[in-house]
C-alpha atoms as a PDB file:
ATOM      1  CA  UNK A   1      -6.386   1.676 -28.487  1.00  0.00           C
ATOM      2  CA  UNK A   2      -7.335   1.692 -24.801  1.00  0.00           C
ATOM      3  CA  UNK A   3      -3.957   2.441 -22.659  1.00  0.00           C
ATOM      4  CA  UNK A   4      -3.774   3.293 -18.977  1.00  0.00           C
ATOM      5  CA  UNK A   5      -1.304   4.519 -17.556  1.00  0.00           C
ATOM      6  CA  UNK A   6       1.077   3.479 -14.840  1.00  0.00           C
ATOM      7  CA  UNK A   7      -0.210   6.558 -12.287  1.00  0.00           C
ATOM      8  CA  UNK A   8      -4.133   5.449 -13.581  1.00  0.00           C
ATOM      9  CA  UNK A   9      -2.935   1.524 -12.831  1.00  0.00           C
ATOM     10  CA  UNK A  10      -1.978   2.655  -9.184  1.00  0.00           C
ATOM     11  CA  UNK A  11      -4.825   4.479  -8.889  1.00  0.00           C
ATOM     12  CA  UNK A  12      -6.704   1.903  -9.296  1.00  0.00           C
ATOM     13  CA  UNK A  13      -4.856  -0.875  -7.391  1.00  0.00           C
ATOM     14  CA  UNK A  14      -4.800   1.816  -4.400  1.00  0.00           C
ATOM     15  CA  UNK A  15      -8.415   2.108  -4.842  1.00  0.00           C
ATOM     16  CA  UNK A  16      -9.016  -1.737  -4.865  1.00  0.00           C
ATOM     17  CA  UNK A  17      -6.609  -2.188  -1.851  1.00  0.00           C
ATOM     18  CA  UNK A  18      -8.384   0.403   0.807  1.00  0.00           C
ATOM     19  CA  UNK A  19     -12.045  -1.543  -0.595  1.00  0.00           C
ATOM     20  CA  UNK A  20     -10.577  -4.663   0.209  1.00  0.00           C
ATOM     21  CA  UNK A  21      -8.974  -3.686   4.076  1.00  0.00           C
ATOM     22  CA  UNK A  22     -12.202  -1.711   4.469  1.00  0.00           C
ATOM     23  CA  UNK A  23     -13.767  -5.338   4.167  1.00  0.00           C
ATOM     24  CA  UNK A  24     -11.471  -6.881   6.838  1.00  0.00           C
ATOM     25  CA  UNK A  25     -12.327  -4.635   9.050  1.00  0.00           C
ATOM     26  CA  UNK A  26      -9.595  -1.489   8.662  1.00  0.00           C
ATOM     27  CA  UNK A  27      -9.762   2.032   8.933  1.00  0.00           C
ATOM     28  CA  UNK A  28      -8.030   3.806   6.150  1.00  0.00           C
ATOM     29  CA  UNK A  29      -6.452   7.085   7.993  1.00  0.00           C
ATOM     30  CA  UNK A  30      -4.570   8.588   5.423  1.00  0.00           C
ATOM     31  CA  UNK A  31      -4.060   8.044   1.354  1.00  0.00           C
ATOM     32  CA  UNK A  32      -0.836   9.180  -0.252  1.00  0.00           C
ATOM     33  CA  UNK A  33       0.421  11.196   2.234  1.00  0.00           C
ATOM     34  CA  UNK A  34       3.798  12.631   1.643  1.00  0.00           C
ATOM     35  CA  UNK A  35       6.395  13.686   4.305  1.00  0.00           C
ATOM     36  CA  UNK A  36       9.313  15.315   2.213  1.00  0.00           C
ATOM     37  CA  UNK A  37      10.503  13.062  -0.325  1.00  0.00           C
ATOM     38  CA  UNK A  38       8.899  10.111   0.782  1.00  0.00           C
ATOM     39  CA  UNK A  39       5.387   8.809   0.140  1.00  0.00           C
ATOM     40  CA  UNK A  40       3.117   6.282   2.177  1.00  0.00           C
ATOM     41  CA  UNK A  41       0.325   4.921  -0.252  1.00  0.00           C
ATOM     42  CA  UNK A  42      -2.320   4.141   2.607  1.00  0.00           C
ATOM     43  CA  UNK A  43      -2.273   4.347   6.521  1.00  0.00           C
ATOM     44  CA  UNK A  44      -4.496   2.018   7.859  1.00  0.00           C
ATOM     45  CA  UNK A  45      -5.703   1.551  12.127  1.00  0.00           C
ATOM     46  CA  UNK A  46      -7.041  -1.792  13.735  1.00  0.00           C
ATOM     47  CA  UNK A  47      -7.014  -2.046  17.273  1.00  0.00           C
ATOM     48  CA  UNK A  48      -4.084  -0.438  18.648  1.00  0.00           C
ATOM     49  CA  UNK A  49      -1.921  -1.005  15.324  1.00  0.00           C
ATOM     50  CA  UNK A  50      -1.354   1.943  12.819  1.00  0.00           C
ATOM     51  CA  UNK A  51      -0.070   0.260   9.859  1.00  0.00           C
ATOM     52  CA  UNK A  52       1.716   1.854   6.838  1.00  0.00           C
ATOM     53  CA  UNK A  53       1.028   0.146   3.432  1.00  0.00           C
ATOM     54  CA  UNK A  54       3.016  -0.148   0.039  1.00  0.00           C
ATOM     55  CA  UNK A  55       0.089  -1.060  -2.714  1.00  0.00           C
ATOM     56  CA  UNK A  56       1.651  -2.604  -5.739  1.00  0.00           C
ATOM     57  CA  UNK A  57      -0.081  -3.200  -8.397  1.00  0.00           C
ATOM     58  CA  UNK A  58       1.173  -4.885 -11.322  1.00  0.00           C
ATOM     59  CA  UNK A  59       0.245  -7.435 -14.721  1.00  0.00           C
ATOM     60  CA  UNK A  60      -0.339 -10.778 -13.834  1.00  0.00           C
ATOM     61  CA  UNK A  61       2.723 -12.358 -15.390  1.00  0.00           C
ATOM     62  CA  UNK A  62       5.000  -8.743 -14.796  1.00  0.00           C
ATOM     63  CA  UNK A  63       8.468  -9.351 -15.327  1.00  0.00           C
ATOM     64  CA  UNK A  64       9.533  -8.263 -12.112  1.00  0.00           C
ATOM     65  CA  UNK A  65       7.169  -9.445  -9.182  1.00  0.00           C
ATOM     66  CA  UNK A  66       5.141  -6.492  -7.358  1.00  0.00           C
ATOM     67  CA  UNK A  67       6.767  -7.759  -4.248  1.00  0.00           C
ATOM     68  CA  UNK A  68      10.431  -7.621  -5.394  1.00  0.00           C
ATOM     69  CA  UNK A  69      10.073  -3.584  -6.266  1.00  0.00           C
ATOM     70  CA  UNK A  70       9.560  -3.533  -2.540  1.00  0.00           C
ATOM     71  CA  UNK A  71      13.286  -3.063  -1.184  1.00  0.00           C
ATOM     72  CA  UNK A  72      15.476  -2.432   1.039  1.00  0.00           C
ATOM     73  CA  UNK A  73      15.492   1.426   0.395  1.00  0.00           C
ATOM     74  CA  UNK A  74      11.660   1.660  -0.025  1.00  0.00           C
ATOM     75  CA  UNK A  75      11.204   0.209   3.377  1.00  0.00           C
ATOM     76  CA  UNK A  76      13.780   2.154   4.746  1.00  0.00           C
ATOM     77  CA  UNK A  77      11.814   5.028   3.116  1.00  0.00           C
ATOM     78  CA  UNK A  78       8.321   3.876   4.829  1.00  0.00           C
ATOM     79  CA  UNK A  79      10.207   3.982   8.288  1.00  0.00           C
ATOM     80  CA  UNK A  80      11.803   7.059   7.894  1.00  0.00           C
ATOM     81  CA  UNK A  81       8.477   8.397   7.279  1.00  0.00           C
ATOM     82  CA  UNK A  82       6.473   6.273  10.042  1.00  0.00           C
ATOM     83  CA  UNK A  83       9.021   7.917  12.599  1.00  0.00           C
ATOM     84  CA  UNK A  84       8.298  11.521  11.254  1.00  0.00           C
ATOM     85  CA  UNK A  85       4.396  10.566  11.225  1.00  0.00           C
ATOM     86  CA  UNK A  86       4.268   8.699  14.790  1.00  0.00           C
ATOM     87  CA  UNK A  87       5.779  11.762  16.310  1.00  0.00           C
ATOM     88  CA  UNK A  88       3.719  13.825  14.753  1.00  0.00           C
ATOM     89  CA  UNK A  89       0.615  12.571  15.743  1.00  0.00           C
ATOM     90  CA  UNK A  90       1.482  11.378  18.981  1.00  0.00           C
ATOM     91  CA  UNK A  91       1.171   7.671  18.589  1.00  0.00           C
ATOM     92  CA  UNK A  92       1.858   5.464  21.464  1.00  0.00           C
ATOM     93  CA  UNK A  93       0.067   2.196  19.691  1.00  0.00           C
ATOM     94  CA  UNK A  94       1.726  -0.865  17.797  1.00  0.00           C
ATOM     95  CA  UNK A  95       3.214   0.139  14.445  1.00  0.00           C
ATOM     96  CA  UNK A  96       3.962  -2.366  11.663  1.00  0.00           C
ATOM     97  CA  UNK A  97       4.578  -2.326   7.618  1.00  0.00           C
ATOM     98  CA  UNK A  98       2.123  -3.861   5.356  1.00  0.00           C
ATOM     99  CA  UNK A  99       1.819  -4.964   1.694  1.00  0.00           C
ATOM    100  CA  UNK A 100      -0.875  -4.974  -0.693  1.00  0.00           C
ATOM    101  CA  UNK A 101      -0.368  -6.609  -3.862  1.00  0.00           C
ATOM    102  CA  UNK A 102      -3.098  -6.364  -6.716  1.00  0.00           C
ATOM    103  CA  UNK A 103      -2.617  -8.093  -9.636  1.00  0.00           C
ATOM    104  CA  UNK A 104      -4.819  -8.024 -12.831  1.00  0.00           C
ATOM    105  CA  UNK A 105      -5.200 -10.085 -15.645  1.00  0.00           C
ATOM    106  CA  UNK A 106      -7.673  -7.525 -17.661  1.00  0.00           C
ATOM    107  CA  UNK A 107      -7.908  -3.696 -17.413  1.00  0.00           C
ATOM    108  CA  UNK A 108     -11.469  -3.637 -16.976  1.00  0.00           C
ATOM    109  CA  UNK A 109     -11.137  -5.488 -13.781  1.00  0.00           C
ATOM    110  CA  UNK A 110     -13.212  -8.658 -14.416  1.00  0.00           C
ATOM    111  CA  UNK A 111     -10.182 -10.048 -12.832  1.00  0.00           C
ATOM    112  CA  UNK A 112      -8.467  -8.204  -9.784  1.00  0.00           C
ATOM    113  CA  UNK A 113      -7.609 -10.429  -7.004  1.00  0.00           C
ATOM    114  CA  UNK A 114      -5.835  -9.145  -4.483  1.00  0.00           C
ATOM    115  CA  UNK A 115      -3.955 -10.374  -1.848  1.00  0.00           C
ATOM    116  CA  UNK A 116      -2.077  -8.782   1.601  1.00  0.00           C
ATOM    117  CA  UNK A 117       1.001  -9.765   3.397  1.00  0.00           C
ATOM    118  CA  UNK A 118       4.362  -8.518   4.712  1.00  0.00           C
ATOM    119  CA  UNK A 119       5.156  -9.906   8.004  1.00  0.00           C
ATOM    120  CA  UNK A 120       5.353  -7.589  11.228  1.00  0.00           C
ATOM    121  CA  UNK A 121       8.504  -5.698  11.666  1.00  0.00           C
END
């Protein structure tokens, strides 16, 4: 029996996710970049925004919602790492925290739609 799994599923949604910002107009700067412990799945420019995103990517139907496994310690995460990264690179632009959530229906991806959306911080 086919079985993905949950590394392949990210993959996948991560893959779907810098497709669809591509299409909206984003640059994707980075892709799992890691900064000691911590992880940022995609680092995205527009204008004068650099924008760190969390791409979840779960069953349609999950048991816990793709946007609930986003918490307070996994945000705290993503700005402990923006700070590190910002520094790093110099950045004197607009930062904010994004979200992309994929959800799928079918593993061969006749059904992916995907949709964006945490608020600025």
């Amino acid at each position: 029996m086919f079985k993905n799994t949950n590394k392949e599923i990210g993959d996948l949604g991560e893959k779907i996710a810098g497709k669809y910002l591509i299409s909206k107009g984003y640059e994707i700067v980075g892709q799992n970049i890691r900064w000691k412990k911590y992880e940022i799945d995609l680092i995205i420019k527009k204008d004068d925004w650099l924008i760190f995103v969390e791409v979840k990517t779960r069953k349609m139907g999950a048991y816990i919602p793709a946007i609930e496994s986003i918490n307070k310690n996994k945000l705290q995460a993503m700005s402990n790492f923006a700070d590190n990264y910002i520094k790093e690179i110099d950045w004197n632009g607009n930062i904010r925290f994004d979200a992309v959530i994929i959800s799928y229906s079918y593993l061969n991806g006749s059904h992916l739609p995907a949709a964006s959306g945490l608020p600025s911080s």
